[in-house]
Protein backbone atom coordinates (compact mmCIF):
# COMPACT_ATOMS: atom_id res chain seq x y z
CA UNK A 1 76.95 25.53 -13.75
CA UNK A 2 77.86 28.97 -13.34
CA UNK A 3 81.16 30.30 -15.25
CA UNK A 4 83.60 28.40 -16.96
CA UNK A 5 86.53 29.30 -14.87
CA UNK A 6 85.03 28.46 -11.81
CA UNK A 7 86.56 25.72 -10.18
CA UNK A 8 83.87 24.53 -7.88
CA UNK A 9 80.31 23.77 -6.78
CA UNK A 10 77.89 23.85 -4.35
CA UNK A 11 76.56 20.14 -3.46
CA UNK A 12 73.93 18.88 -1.45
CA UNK A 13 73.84 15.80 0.65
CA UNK A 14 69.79 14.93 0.28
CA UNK A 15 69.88 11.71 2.33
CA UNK A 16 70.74 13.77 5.43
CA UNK A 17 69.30 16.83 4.79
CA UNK A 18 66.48 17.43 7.45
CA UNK A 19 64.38 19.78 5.22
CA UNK A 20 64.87 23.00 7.50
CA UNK A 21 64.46 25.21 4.19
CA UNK A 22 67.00 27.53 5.78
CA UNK A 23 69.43 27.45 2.46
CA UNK A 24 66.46 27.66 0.32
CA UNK A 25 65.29 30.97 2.26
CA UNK A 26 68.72 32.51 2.66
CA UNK A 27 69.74 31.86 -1.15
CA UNK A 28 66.80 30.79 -3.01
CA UNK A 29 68.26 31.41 -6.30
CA UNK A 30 70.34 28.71 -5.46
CA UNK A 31 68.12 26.03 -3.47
CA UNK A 32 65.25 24.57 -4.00
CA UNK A 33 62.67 22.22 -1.77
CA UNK A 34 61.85 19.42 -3.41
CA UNK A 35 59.26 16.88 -2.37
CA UNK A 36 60.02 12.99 -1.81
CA UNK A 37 58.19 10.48 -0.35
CA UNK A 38 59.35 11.30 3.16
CA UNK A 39 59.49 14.83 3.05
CA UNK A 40 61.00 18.05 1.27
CA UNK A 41 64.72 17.83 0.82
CA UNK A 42 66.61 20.95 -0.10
CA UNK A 43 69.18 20.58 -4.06
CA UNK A 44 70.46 22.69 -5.56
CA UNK A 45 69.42 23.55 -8.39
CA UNK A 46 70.90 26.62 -9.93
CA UNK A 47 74.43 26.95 -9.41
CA UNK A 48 76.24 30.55 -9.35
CA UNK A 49 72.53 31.94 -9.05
CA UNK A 50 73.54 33.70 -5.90
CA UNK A 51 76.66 35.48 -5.23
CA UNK A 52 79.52 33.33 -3.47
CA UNK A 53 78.68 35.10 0.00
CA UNK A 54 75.30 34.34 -0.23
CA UNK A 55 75.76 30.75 -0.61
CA UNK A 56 78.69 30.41 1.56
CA UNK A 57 76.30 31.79 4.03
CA UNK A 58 73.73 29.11 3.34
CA UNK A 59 76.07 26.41 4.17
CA UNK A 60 77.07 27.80 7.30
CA UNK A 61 73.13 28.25 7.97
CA UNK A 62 72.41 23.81 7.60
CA UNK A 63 71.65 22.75 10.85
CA UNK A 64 73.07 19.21 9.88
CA UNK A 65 75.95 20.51 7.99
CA UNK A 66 75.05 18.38 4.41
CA UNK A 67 76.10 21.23 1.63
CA UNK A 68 79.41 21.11 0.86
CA UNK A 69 81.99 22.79 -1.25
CA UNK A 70 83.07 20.77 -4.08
CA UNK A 71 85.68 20.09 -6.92
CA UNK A 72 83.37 21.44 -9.97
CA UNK A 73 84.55 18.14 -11.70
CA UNK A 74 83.12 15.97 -8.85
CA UNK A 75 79.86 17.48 -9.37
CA UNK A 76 78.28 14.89 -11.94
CA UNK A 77 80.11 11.87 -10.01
CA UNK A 78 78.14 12.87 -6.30
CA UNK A 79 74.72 13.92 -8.19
């Protein structure tokens, strides 16, 4: 979950992501596609694997605005 210190977390919303892959390409140390019944939904999956501008850059990127910023604590309670 990247370094102790840090104080917060990338999350994704699955249920409205639209499966654009646009995180996934611009920080794909970070996302991941991953297949459902529907179709591919972007997680992440390694957090910290990019630098912070990288992913901030991915969440700017979502089309549908579902990865958010979160409380590192909150992490476990929204996954």
């Amino acid at each position: 979950l990247g370094p102790d210190s840090e104080t917060k977390a990338i999350f994704v919303d699955e249920s409205t992501c639209i499966g654009c892959r646009a995180c996934v390409t611009w920080a794909a140390g970070t996302f991941e596609m991953v297949e459902d019944q529907n179709a591919g939904r972007a997680r992440c999956t390694r957090q910290w694997n990019d630098d912070e501008e990288t992913m901030q850059i991915a969440v700017e990127m979502c089309p549908v605005d579902c990865i958010y910023w979160v409380k590192r604590s909150q992490l476990a309670i929204l996954e």
